[in-house]
N, C-alpha and C. Protein backbone atom coordinates (compact mmCIF):
# COMPACT_ATOMS: atom_id res chain seq x y z
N UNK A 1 -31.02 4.60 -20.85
CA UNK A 1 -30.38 3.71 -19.91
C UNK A 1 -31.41 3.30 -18.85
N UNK A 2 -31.59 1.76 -18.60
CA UNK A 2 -32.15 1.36 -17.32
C UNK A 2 -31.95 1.53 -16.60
N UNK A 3 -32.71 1.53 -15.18
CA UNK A 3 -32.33 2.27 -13.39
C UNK A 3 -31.13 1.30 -13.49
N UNK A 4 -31.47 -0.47 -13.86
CA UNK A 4 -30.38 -1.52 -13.53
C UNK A 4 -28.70 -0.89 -13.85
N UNK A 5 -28.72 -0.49 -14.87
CA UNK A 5 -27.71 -0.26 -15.53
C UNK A 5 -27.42 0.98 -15.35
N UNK A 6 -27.93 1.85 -14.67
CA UNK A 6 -27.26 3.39 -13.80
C UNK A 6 -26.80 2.75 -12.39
N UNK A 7 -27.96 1.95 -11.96
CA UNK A 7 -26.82 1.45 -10.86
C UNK A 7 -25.74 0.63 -10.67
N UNK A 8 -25.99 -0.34 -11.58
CA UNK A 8 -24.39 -0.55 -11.87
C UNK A 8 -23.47 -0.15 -12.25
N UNK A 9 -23.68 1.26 -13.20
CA UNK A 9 -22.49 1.98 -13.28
C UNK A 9 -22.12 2.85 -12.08
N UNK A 10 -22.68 3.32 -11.58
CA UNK A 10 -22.55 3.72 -10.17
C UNK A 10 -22.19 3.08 -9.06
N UNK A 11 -22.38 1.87 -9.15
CA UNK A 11 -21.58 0.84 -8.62
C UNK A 11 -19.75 0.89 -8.88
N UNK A 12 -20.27 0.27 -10.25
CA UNK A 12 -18.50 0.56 -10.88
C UNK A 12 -17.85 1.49 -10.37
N UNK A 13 -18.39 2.78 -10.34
CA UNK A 13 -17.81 4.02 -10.66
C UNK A 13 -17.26 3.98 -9.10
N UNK A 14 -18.05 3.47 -7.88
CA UNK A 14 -17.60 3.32 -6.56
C UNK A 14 -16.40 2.77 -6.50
N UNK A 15 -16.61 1.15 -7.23
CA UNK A 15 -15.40 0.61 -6.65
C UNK A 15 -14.04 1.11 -7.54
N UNK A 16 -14.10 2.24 -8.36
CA UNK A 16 -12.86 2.33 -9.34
C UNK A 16 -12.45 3.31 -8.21
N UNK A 17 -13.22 4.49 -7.68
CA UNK A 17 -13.19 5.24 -6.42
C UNK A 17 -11.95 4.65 -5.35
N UNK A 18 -12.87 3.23 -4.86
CA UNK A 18 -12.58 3.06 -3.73
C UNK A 18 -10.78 2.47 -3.91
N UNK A 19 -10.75 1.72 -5.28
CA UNK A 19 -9.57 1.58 -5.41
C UNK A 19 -8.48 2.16 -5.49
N UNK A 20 -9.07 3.44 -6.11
CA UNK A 20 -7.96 4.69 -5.98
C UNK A 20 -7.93 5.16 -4.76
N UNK A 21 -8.58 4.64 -3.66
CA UNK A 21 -8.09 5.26 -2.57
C UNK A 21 -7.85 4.60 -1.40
N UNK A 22 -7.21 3.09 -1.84
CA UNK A 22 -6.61 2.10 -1.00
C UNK A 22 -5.50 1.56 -1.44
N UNK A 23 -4.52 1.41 -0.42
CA UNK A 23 -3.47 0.61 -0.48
C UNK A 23 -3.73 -0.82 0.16
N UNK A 24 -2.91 -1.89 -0.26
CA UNK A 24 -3.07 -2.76 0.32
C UNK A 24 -1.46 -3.42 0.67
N UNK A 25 -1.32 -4.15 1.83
CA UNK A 25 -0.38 -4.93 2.40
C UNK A 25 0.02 -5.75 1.57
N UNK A 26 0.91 -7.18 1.97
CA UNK A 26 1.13 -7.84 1.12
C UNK A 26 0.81 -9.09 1.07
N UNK A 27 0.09 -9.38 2.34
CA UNK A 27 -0.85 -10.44 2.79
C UNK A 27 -1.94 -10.07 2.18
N UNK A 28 -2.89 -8.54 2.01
CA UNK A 28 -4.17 -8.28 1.71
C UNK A 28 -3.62 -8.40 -0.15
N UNK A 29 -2.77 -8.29 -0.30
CA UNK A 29 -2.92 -8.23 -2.48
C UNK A 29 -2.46 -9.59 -2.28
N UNK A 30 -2.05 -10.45 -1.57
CA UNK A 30 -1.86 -11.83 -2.12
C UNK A 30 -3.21 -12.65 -2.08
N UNK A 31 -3.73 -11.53 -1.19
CA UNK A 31 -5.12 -12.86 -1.03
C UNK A 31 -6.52 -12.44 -1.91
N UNK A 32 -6.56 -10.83 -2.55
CA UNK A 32 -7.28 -10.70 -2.99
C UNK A 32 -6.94 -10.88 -4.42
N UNK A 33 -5.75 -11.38 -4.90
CA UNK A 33 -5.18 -11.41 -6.04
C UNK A 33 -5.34 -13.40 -5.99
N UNK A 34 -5.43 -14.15 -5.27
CA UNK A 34 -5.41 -15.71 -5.13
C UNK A 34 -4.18 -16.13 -5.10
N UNK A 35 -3.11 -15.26 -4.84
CA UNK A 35 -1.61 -15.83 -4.82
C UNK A 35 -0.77 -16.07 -3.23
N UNK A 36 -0.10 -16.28 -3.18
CA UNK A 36 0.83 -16.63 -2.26
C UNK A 36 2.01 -14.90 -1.88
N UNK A 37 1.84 -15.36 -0.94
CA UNK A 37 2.89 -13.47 -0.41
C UNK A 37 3.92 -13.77 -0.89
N UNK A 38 4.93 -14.51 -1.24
CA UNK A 38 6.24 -14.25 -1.96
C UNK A 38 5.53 -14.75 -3.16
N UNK A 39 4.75 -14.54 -3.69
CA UNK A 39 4.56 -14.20 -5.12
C UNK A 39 4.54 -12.43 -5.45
N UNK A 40 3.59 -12.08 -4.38
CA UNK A 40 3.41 -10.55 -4.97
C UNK A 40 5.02 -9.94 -4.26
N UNK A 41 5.71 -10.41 -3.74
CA UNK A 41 6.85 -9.94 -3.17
C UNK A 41 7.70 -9.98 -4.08
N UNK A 42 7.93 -11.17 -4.71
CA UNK A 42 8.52 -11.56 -6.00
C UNK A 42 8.37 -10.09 -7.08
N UNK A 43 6.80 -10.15 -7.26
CA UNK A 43 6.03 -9.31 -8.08
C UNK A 43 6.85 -7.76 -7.95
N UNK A 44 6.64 -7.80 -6.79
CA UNK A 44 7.01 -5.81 -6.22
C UNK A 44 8.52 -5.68 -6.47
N UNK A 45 9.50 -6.55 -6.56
CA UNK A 45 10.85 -6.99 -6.61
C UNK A 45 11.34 -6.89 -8.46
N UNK A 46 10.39 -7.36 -8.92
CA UNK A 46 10.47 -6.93 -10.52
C UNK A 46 9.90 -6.14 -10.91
N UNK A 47 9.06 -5.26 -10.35
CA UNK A 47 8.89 -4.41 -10.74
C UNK A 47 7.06 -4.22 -11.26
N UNK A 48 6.88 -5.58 -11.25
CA UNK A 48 5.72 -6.29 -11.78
C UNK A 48 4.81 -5.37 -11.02
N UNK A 49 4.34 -5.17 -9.98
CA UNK A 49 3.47 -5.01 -9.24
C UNK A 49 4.48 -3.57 -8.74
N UNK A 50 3.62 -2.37 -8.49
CA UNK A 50 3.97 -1.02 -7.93
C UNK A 50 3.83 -0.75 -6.39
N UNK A 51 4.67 -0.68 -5.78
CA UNK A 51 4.19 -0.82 -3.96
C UNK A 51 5.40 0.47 -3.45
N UNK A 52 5.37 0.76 -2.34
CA UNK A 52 5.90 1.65 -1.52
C UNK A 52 6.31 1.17 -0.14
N UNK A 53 7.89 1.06 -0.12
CA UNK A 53 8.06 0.55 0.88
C UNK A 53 8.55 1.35 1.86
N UNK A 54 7.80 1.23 2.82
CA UNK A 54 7.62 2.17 4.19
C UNK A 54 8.27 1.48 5.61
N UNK A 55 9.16 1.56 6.12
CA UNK A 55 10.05 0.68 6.54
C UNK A 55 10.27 -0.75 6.56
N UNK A 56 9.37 -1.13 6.82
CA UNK A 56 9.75 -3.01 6.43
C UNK A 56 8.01 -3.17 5.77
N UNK A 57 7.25 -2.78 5.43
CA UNK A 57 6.06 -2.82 5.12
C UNK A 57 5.77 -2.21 3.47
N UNK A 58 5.28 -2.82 2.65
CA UNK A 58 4.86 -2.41 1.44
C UNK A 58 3.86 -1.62 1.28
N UNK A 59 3.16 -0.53 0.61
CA UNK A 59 2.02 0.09 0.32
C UNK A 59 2.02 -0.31 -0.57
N UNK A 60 0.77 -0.99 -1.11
CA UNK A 60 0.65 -1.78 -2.70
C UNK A 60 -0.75 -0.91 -2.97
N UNK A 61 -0.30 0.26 -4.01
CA UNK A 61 -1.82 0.80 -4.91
C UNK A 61 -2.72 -0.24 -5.23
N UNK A 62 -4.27 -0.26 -4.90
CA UNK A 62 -5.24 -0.86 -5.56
C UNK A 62 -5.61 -0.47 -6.94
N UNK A 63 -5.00 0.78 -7.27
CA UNK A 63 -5.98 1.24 -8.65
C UNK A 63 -5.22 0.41 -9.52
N UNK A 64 -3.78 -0.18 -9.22
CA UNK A 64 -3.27 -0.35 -10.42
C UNK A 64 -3.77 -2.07 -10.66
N UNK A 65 -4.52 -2.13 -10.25
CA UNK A 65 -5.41 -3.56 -10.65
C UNK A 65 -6.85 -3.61 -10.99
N UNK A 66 -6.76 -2.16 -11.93
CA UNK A 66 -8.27 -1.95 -12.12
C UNK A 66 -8.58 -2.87 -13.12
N UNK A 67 -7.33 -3.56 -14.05
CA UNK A 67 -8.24 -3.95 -15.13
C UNK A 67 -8.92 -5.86 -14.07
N UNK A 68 -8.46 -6.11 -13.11
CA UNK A 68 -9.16 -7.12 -12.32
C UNK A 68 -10.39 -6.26 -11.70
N UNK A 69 -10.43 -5.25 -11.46
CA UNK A 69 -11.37 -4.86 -10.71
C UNK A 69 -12.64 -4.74 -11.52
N UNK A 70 -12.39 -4.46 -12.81
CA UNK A 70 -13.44 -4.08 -14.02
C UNK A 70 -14.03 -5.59 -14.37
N UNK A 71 -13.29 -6.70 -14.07
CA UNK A 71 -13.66 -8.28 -15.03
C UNK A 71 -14.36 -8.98 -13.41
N UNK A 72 -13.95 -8.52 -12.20
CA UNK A 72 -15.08 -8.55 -10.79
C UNK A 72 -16.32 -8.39 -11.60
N UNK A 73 -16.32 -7.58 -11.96
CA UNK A 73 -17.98 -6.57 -11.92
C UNK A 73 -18.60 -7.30 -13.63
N UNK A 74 -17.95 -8.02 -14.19
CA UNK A 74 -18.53 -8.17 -15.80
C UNK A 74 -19.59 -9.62 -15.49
C-alpha cells in the first residue's frame, strides 16, 4: 500500500469515526443532505430517516448516512 492510500484510508476511517459520533439537527441534515427541512422532517415521520426526539428538537444519527459519507470520499 502507498503512504497516498494509508492516508486516505485513515482519512476515511476518521470521518466514519466522526460520524458515529455526531448527531445532527434538522436544519444541519437538510443542508448537508441538499434538501429542504420538511423534507428530512417528512423523512423522520416515515420512518425514512432515524432521529430522536428530545423535546421539540430532533437528534438525527450521522452514521446512518455512511453509505453518502463513503461516495464524499470516492
Amino acid at each position: 500500500m502507498e503512504e497516498k492510500d494509508l492516508i486516505r484510508a485513515c482519512i476515511k476511517a476518521q470521518a466514519i469515526y466522526d460520524a458515529n459520533n455526531t448527531c445532527l439537527s434538522v436544519a444541519e441534515c437538510a443542508k448537508w443532505l441538499g434538501v429542504h427541512n420538511d423534507t428530512v422532517l417528512r423523512r423522520l415521520q416515515d420512518s425514512k430517516i432515524k432521529g430522536t426526539l428530545i423535546g421539540r428538537v430532533w437528534s438525527i444519527p450521522k452514521i446512518q448516512f455512511l453509505d453518502k459519507i463513503m461516495k464524499d470520499w470516492k
